[in-house]
N, C-alpha and C. Protein backbone atom coordinates (compact mmCIF):
# COMPACT_ATOMS: atom_id res chain seq x y z
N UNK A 1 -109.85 -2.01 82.80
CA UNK A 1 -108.85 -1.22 82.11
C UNK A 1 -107.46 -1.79 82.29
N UNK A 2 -107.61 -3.14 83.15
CA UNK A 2 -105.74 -3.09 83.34
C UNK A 2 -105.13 -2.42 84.27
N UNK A 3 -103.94 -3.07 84.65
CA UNK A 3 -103.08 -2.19 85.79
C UNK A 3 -102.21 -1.38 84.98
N UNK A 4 -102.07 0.11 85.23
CA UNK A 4 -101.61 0.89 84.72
C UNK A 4 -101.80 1.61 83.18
N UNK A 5 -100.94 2.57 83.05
CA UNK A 5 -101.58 3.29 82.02
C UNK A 5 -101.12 2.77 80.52
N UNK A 6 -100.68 1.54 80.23
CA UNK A 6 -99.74 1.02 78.64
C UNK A 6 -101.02 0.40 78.32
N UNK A 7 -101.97 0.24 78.84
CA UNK A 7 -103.32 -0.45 77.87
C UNK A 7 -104.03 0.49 77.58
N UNK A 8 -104.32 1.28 77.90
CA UNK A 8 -105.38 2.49 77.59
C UNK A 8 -104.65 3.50 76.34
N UNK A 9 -103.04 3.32 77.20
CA UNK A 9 -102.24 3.88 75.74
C UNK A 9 -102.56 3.06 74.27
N UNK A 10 -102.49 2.13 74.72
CA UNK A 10 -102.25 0.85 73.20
C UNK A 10 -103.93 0.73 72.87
N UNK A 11 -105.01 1.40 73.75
CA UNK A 11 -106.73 1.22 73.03
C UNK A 11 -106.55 2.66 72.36
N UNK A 12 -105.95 3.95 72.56
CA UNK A 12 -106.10 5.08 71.62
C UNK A 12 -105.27 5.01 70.70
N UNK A 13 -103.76 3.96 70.75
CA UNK A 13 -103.29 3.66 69.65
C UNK A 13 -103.80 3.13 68.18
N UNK A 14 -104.44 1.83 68.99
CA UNK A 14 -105.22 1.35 68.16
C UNK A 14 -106.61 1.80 67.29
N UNK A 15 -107.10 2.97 68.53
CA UNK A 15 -107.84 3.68 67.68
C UNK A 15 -107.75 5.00 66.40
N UNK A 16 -106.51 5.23 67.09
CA UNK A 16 -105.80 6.23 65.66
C UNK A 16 -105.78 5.76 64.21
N UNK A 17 -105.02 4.75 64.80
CA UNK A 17 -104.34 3.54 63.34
C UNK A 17 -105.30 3.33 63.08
N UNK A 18 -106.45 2.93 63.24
CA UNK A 18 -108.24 2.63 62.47
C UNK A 18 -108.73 3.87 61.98
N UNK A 19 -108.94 5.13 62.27
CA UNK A 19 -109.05 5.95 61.87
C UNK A 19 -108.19 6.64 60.63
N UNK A 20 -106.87 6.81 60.92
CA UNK A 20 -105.91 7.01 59.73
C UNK A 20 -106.18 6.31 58.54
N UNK A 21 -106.55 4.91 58.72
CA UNK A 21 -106.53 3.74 57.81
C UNK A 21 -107.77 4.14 57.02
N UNK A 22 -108.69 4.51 57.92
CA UNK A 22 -110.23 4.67 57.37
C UNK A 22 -110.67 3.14 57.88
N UNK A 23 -110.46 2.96 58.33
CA UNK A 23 -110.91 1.30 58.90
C UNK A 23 -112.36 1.64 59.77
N UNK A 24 -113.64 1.01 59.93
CA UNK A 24 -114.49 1.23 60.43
C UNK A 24 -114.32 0.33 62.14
N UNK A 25 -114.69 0.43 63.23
CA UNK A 25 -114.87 -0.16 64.39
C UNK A 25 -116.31 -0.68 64.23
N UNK A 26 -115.81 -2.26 64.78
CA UNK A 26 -117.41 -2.97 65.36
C UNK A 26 -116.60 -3.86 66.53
N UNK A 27 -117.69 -3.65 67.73
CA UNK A 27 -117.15 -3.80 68.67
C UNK A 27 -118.33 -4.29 69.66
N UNK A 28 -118.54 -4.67 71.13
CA UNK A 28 -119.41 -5.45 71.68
C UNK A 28 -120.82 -4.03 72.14
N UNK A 29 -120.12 -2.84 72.17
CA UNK A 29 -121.01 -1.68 72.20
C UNK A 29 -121.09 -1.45 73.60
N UNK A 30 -120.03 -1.69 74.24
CA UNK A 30 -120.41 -1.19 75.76
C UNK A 30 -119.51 0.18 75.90
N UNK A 31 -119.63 0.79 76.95
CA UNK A 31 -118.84 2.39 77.25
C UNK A 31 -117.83 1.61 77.93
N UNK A 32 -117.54 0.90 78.59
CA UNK A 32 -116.34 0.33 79.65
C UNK A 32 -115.57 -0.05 79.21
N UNK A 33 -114.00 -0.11 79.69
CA UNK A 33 -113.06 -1.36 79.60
C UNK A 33 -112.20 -0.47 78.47
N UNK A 34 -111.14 -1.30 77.98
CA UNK A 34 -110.62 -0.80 77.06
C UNK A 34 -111.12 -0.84 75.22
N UNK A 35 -112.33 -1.27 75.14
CA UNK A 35 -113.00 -1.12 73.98
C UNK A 35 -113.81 0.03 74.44
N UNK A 36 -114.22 0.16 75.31
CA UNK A 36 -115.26 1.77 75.38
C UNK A 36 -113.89 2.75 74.52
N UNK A 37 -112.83 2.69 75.29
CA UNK A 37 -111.98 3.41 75.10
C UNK A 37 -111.65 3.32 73.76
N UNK A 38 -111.63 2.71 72.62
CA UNK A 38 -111.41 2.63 71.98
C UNK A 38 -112.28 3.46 70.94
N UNK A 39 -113.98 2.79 71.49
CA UNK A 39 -114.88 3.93 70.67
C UNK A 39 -115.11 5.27 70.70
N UNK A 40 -114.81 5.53 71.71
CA UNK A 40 -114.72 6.98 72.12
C UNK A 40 -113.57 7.67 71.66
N UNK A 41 -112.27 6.75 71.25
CA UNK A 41 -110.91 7.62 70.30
C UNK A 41 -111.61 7.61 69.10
N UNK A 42 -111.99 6.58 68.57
CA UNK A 42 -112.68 6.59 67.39
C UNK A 42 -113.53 7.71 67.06
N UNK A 43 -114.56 7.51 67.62
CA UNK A 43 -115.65 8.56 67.51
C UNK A 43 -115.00 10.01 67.76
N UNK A 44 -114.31 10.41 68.46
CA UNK A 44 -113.44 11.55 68.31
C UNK A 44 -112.59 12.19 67.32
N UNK A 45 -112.14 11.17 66.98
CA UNK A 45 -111.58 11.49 65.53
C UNK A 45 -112.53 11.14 64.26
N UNK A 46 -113.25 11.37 64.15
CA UNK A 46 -114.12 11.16 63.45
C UNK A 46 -114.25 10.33 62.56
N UNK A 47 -114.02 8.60 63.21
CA UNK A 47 -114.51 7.49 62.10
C UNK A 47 -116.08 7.23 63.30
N UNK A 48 -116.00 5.74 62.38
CA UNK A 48 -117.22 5.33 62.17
C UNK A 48 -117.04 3.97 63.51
N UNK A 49 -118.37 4.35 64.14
CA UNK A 49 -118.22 2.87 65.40
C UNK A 49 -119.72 2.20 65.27
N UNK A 50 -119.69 0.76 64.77
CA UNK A 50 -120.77 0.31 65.28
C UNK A 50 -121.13 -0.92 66.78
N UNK A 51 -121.91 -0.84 67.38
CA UNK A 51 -122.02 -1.81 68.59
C UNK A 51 -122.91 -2.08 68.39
N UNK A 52 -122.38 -3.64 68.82
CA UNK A 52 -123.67 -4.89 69.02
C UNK A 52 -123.31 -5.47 70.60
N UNK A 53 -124.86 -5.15 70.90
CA UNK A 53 -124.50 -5.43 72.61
C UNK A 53 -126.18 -5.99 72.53
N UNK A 54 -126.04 -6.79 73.61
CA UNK A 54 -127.04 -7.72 73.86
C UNK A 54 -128.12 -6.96 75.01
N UNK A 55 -129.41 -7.02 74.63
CA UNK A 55 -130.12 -6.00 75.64
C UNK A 55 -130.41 -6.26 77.04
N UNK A 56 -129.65 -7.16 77.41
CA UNK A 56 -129.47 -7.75 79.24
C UNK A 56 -128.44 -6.32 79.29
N UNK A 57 -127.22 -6.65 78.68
CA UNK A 57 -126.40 -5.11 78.76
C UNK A 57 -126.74 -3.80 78.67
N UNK A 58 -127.24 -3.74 77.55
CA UNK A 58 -127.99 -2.51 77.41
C UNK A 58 -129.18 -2.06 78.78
N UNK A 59 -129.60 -3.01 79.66
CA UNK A 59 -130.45 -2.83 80.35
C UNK A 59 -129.84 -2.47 82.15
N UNK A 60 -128.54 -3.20 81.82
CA UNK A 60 -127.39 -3.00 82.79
C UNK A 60 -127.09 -1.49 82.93
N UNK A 61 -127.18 -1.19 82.01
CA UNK A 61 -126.60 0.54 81.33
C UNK A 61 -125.17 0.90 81.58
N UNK A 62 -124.86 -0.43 80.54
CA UNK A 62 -123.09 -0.04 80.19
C UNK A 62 -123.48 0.30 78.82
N UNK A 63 -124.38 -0.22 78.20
CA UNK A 63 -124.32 0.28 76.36
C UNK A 63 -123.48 1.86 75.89
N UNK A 64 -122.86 1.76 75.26
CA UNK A 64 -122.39 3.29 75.13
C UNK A 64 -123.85 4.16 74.41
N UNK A 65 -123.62 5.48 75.24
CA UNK A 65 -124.53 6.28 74.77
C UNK A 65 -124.43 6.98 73.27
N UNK A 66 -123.16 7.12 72.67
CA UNK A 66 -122.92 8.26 71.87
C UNK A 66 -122.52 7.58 70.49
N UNK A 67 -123.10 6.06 70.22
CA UNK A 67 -123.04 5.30 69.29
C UNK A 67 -124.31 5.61 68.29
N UNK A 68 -123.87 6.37 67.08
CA UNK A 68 -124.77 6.41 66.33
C UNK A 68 -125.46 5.03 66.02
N UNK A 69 -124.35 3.77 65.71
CA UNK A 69 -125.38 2.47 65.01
C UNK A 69 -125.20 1.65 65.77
N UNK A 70 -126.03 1.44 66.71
CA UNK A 70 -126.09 0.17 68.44
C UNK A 70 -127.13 -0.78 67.54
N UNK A 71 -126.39 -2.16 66.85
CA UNK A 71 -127.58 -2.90 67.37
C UNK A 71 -127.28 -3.88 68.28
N UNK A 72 -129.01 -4.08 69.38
CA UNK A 72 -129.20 -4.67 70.48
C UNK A 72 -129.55 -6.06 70.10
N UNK A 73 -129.43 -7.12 70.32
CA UNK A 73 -129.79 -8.61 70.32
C UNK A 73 -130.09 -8.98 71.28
N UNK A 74 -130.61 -10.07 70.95
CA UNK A 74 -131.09 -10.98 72.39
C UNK A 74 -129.91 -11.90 73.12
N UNK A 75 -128.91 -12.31 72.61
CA UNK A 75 -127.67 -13.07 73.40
C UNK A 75 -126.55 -13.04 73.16
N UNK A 76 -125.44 -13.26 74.05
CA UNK A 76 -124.27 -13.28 73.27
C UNK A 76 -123.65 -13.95 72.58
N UNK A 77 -124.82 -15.07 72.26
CA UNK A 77 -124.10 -15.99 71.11
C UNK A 77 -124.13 -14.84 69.67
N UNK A 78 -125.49 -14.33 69.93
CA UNK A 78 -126.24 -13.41 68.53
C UNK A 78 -125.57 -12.52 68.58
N UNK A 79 -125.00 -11.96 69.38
CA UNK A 79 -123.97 -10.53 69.69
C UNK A 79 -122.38 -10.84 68.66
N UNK A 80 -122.07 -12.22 69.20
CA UNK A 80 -120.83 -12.88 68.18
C UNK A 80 -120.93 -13.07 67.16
N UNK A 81 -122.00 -13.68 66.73
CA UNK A 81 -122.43 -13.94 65.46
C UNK A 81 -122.74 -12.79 64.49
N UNK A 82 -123.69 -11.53 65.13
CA UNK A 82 -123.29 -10.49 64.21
C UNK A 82 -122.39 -9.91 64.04
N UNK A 83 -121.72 -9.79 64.91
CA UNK A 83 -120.14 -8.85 64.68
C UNK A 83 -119.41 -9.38 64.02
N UNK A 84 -119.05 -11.19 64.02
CA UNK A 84 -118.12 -11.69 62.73
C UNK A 84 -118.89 -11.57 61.72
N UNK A 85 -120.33 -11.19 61.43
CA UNK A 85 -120.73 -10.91 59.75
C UNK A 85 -120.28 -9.72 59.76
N UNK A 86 -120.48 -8.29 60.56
CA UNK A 86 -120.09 -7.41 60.18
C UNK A 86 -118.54 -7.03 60.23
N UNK A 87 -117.68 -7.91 60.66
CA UNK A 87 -116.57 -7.14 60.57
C UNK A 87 -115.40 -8.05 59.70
N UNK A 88 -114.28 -7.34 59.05
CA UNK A 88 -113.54 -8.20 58.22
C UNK A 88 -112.01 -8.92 58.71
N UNK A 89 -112.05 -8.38 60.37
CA UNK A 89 -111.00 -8.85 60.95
C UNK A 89 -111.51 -8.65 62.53
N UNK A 90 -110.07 -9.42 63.63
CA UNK A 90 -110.21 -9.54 64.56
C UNK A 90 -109.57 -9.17 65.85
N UNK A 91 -109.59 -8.03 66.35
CA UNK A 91 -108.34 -8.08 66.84
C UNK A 91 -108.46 -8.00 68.18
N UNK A 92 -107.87 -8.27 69.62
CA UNK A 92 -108.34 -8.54 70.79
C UNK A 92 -107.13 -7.65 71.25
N UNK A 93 -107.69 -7.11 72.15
CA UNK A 93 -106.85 -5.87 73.23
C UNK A 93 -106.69 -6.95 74.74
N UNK A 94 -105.61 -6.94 75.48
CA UNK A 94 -105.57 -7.27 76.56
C UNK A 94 -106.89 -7.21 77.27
N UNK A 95 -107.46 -8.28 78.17
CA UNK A 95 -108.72 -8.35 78.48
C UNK A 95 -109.31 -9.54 79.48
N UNK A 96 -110.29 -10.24 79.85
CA UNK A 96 -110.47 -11.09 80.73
C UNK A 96 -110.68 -12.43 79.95
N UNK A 97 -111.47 -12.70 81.11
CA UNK A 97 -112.16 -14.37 80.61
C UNK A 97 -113.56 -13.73 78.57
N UNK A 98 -114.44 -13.11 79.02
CA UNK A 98 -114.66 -12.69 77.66
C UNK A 98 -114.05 -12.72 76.11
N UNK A 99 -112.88 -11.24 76.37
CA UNK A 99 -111.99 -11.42 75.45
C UNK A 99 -111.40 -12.52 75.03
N UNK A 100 -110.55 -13.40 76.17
CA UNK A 100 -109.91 -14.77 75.48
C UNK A 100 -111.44 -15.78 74.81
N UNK A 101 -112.06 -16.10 75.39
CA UNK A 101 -113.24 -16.72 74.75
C UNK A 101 -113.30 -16.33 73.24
N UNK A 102 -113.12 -15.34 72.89
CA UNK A 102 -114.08 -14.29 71.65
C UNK A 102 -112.83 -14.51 71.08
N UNK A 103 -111.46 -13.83 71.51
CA UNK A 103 -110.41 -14.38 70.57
C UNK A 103 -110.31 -16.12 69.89
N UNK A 104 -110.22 -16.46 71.18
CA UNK A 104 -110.30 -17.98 70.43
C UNK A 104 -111.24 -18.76 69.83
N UNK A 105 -112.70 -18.43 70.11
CA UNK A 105 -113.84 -18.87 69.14
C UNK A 105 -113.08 -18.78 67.36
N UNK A 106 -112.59 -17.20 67.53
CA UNK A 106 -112.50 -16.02 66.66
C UNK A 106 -111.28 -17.38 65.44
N UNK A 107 -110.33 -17.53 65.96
CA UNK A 107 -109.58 -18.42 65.80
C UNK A 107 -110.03 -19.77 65.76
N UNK A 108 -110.51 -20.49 66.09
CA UNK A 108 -111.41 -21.39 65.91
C UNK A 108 -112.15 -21.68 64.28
N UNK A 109 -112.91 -20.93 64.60
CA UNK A 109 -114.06 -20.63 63.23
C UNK A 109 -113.40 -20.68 61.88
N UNK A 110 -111.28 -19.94 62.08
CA UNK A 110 -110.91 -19.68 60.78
C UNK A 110 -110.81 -21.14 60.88
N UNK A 111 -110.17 -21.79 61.74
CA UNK A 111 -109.69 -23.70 61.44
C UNK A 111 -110.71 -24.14 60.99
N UNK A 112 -111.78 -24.14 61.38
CA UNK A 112 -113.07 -24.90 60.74
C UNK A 112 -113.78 -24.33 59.85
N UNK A 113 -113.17 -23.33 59.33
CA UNK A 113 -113.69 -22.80 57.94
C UNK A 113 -114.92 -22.17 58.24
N UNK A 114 -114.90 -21.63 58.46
CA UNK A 114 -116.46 -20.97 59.38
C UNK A 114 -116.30 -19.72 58.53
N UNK A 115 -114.99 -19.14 59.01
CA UNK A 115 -115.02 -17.91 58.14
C UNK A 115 -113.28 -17.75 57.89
N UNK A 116 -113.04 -16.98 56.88
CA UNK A 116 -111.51 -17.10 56.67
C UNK A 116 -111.27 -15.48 56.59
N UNK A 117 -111.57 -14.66 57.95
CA UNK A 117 -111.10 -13.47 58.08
C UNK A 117 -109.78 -13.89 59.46
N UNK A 118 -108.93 -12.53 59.41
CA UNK A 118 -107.92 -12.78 60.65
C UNK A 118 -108.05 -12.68 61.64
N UNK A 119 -107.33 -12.85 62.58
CA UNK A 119 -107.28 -13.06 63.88
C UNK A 119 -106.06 -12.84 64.63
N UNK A 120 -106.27 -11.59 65.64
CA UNK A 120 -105.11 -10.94 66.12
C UNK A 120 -105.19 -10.59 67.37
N UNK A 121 -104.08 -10.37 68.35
CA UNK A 121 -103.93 -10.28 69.08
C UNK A 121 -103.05 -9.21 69.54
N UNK A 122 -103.07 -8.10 70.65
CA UNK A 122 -102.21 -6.72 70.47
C UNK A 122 -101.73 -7.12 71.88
N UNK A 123 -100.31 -7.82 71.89
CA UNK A 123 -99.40 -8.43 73.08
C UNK A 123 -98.76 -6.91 73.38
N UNK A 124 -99.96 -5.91 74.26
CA UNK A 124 -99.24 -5.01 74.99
C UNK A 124 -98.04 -5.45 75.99
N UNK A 125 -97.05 -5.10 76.19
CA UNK A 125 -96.06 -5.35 77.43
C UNK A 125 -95.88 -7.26 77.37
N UNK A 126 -96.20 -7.92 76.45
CA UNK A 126 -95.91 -9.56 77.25
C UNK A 126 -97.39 -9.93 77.65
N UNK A 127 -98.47 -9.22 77.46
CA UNK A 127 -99.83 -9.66 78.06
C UNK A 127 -100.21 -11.07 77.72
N UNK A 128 -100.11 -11.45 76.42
CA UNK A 128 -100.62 -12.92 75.45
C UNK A 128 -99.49 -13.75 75.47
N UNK A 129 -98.27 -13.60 76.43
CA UNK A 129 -97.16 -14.32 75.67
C UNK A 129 -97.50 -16.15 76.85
N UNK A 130 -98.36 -15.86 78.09
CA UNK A 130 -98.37 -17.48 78.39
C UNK A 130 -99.30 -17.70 77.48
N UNK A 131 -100.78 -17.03 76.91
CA UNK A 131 -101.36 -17.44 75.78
C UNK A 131 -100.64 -18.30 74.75
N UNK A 132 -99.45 -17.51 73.78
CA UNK A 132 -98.81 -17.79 73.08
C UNK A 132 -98.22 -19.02 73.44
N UNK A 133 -97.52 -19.48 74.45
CA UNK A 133 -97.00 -20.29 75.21
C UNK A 133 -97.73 -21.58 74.89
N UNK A 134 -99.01 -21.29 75.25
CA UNK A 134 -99.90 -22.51 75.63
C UNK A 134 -100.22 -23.06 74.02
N UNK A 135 -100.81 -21.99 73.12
CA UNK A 135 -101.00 -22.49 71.67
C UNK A 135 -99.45 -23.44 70.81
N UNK A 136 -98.04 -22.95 71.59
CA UNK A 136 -96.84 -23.55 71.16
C UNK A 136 -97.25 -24.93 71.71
N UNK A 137 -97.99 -24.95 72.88
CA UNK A 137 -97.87 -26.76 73.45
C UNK A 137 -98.59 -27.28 73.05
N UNK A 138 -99.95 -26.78 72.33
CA UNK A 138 -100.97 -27.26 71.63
C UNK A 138 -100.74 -28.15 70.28
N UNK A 139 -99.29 -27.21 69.63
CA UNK A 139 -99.13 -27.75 68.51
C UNK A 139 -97.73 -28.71 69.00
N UNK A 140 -97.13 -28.27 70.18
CA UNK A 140 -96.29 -29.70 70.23
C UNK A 140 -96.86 -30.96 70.62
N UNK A 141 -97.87 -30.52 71.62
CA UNK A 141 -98.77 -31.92 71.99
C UNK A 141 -99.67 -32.15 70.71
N UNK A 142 -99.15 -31.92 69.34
CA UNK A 142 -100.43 -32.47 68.43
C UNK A 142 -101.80 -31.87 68.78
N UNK A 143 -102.37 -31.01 69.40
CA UNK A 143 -103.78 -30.66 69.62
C UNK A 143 -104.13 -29.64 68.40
N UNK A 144 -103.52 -29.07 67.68
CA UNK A 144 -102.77 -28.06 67.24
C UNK A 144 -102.56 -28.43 65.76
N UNK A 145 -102.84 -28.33 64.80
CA UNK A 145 -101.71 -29.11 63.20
C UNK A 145 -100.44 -27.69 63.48
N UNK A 146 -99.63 -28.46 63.17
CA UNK A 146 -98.13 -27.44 62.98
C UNK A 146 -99.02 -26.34 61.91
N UNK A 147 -99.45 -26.61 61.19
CA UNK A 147 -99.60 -25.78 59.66
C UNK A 147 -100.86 -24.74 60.44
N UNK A 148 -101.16 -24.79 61.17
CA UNK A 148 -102.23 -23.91 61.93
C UNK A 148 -101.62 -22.75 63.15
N UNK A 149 -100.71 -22.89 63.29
CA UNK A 149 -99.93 -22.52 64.64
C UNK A 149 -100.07 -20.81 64.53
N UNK A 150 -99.86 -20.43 63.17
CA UNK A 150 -99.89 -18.78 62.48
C UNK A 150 -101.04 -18.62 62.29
N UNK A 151 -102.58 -19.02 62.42
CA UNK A 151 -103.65 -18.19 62.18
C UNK A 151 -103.63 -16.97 63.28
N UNK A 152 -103.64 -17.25 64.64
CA UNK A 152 -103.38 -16.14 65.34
C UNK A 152 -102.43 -15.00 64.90
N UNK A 153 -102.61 -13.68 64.57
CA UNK A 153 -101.28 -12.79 64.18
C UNK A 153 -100.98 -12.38 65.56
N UNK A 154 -100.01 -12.05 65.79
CA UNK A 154 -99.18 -11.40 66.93
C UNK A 154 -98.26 -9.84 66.78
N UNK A 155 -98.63 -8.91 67.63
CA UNK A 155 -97.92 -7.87 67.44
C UNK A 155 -97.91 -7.11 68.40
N UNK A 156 -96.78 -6.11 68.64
CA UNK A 156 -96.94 -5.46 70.18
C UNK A 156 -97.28 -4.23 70.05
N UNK A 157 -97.26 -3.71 68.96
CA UNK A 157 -97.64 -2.30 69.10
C UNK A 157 -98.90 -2.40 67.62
N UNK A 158 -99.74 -1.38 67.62
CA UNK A 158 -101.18 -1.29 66.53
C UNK A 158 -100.80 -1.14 65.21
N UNK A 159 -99.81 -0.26 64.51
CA UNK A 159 -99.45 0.19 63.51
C UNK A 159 -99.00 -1.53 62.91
N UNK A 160 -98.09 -2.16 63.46
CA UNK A 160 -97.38 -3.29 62.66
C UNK A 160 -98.64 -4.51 62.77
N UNK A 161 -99.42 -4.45 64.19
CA UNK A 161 -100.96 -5.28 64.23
C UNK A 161 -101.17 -5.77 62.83
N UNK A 162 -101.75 -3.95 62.73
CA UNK A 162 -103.11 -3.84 61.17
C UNK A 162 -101.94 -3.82 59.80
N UNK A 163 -100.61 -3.68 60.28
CA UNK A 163 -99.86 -4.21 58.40
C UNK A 163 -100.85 -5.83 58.34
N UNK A 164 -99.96 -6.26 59.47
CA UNK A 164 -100.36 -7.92 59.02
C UNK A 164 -101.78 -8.31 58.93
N UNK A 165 -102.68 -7.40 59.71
CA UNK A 165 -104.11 -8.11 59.22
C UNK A 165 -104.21 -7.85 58.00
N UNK A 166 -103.77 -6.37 57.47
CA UNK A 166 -103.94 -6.19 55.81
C UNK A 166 -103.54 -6.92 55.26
N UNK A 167 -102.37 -7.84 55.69
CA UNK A 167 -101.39 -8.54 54.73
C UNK A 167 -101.74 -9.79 54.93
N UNK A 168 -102.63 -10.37 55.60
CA UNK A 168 -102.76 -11.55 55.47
C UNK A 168 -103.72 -12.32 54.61
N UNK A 169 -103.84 -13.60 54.30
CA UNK A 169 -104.39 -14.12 53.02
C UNK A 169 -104.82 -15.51 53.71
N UNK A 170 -105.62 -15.83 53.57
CA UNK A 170 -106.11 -17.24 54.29
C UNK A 170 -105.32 -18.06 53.77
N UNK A 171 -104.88 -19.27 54.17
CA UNK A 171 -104.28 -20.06 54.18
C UNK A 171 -104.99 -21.36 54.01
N UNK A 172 -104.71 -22.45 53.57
CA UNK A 172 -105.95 -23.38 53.73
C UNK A 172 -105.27 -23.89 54.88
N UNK A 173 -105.87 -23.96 56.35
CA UNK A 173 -105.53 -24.43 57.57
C UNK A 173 -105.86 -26.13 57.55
N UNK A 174 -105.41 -26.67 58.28
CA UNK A 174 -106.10 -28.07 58.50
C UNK A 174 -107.26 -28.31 59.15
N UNK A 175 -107.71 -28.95 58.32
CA UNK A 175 -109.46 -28.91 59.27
C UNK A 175 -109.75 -30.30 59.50
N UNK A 176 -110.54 -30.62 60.51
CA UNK A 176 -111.10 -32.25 60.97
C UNK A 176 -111.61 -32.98 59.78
């Protein structure tokens, strides 16, 4: 959950603004962390949550219980792979080694054309900003095309997040 209470604030934020929107949640399907939290604002206000959680987890018994549509897979490659078919954007809450992985695959995939949905990031308090940092040296050290530097969206609070995922439009990025 994070030290202190501005992340758990910014997972029911984020779950309002999805709900208001009518926006549906797909998410890894566990009860923990600040995505449990998220499904459970969701599901409270009455949208729609689906989880895809891998049945090593499910067997762990973090799966959330109160998920009408859980589907279980066999790995977490298959766990990633269905959730970018089912979902039309990306957005990552402050989080560990997981989250950054999943964000940046997430980001990844748009450069290589894999898929041309967005990719966002919710910089509670400064959380992503050495992230941010590091993707600036990426594109100064050339690792990076300059013209790629904006697939990641950036925002600190949920409401201005989901303008820009709405508002964004693929770009043709540079690809290998």
């Amino acid at each position: 959950m994070g030290r202190g209470p501005r992340h758990r604030a910014a997972a029911v934020s984020v779950a309002r603004e999805l709900v208001e929107r009518g926006i549906s949640l797909v998410y890894g399907g566990a009860r923990v962390g600040l995505m449990g939290v998220v499904a459970d604002e969701v599901l409270a206000r009455g949208g729609s949550v689906t989880g895809v959680i891998p049945r090593g987890l499910v067997e762990r018994e973090i799966a959330h219980s109160s998920l009408l549509d859980v589907r279980v897979v066999e790995t977490m490659h298959a766990r990633k792979a269905l959730m970018a078919e089912l979902s039309d954007a990306f957005i990552a809450l402050p989080g560990g080694y997981g989250t950054l992985e999943e964000v940046l695959e997430a980001v990844t995939w748009v450069q290589l054309g894999i898929h041309d949905k967005p990719v966002a990031v919710l910089n509670v308090g400064g959380y992503y900003d050495g992230l941010l940092r590091q993707v600036e040296q990426a594109v100064e050290e050339a690792f990076i095309p300059a013209r790629n530097r904006g697939l990641l969206l950036v925002a600190e609070d949920p409401a201005t997040l989901l303008d820009r995922l709405e508002g964004w439009t693929p770009a043709t990025p540079s690809r290998p």
